[in-house]
Protein backbone atom coordinates (compact mmCIF):
# COMPACT_ATOMS: atom_id res chain seq x y z
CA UNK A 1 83.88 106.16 135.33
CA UNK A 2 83.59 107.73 131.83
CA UNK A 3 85.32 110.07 129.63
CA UNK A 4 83.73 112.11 127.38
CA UNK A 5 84.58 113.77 124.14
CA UNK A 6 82.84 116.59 121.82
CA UNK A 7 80.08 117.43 123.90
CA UNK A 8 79.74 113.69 124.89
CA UNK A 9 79.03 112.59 121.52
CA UNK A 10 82.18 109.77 122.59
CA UNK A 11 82.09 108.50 125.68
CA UNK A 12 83.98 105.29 126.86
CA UNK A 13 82.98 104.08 129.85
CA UNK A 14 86.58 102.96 132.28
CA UNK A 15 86.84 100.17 134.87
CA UNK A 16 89.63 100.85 137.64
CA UNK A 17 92.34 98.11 137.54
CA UNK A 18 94.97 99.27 139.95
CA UNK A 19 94.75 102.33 141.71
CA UNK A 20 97.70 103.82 144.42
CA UNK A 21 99.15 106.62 145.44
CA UNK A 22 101.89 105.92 142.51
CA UNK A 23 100.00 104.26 140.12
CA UNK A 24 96.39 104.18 138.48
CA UNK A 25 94.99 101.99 135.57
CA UNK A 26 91.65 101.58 134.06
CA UNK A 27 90.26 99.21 131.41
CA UNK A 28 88.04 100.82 128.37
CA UNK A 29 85.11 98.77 128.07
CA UNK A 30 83.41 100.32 125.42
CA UNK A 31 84.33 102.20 122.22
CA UNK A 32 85.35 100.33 118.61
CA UNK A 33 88.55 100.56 119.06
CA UNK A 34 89.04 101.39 122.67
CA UNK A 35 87.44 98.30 123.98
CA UNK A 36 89.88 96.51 126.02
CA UNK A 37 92.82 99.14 126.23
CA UNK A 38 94.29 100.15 129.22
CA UNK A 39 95.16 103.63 130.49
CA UNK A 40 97.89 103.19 133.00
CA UNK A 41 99.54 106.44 135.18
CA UNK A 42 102.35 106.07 137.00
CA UNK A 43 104.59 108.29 139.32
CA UNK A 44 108.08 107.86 139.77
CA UNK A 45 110.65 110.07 141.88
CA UNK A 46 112.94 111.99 139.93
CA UNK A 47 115.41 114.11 142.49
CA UNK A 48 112.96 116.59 143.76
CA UNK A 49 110.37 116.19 140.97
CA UNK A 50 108.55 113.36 139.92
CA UNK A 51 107.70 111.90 136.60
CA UNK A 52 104.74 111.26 135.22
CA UNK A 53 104.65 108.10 132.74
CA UNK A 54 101.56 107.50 130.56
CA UNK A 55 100.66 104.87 128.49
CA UNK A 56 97.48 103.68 126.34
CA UNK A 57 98.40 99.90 125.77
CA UNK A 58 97.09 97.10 124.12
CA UNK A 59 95.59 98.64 121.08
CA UNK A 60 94.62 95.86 118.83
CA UNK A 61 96.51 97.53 115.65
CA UNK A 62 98.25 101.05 114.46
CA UNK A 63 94.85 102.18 112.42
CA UNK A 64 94.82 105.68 111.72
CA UNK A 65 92.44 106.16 114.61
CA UNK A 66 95.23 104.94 116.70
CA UNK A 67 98.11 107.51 115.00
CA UNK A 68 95.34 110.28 115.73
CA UNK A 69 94.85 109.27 119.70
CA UNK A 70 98.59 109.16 119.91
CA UNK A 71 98.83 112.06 118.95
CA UNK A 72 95.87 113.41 120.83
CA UNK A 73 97.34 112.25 124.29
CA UNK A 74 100.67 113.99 123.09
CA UNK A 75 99.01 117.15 123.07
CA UNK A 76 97.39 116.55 126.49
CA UNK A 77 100.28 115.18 127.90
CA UNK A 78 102.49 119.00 127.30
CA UNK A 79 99.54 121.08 128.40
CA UNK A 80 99.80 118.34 131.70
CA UNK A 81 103.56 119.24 131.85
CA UNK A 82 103.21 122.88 130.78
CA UNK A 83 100.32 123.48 133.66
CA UNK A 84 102.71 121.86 136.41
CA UNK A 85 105.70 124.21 135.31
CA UNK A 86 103.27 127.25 135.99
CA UNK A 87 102.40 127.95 132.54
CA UNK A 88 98.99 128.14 130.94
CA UNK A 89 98.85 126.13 127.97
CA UNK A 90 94.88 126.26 127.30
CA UNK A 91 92.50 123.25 126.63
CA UNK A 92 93.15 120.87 123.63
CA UNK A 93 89.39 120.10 123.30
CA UNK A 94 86.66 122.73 123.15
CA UNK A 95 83.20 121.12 124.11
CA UNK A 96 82.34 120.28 120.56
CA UNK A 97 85.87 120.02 118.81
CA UNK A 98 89.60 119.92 118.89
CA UNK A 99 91.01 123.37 119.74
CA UNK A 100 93.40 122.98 117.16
């Protein structure tokens, strides 16, 4: 699998690690300083709603292309949260840039 950014000018290609109905993970295998993180979903029951936990782990330092991805999949994690409450929060990315 791959994900794509700004019109695909990024793309990082994924390898599946773990996938269930509670839990996914993939391994980056390309990108400067993506190579070798992991992107790990899980799904855990919280009363009648359930609860999404994200993490990007295994970065090999805090660079300032790390502070901007954390903050990047900040941003994409409230629109996630904002969509499932019914809400329309609008894309973060437009094909060629950030939408903010």
């Amino acid at each position: 699998m791959s994900l794509g950014f700004f019109d695909r000018a990024t793309v990082y290609r994924l390898r599946s690690l773990e996938r269930s109905a509670a839990h996914t993970a993939w391994r980056c295998e390309t990108g400067k300083e993506w190579q070798g993180t992991d992107l790990v979903f899980r799904l855990q029951p919280q009363g009648p709603d359930q609860l999404l936990d994200f993490v990007h782990a295994n970065w090999g330092g805090a660079t300032p292309f790390f502070v901007a991805c954390n903050t990047t999949w900040g941003g994409l994690m409230c629109r996630l949260k904002h969509a499932a409450e019914g809400r329309r929060p609008g894309p973060l990315f437009r094909k060629d840039s950030l939408a903010y």
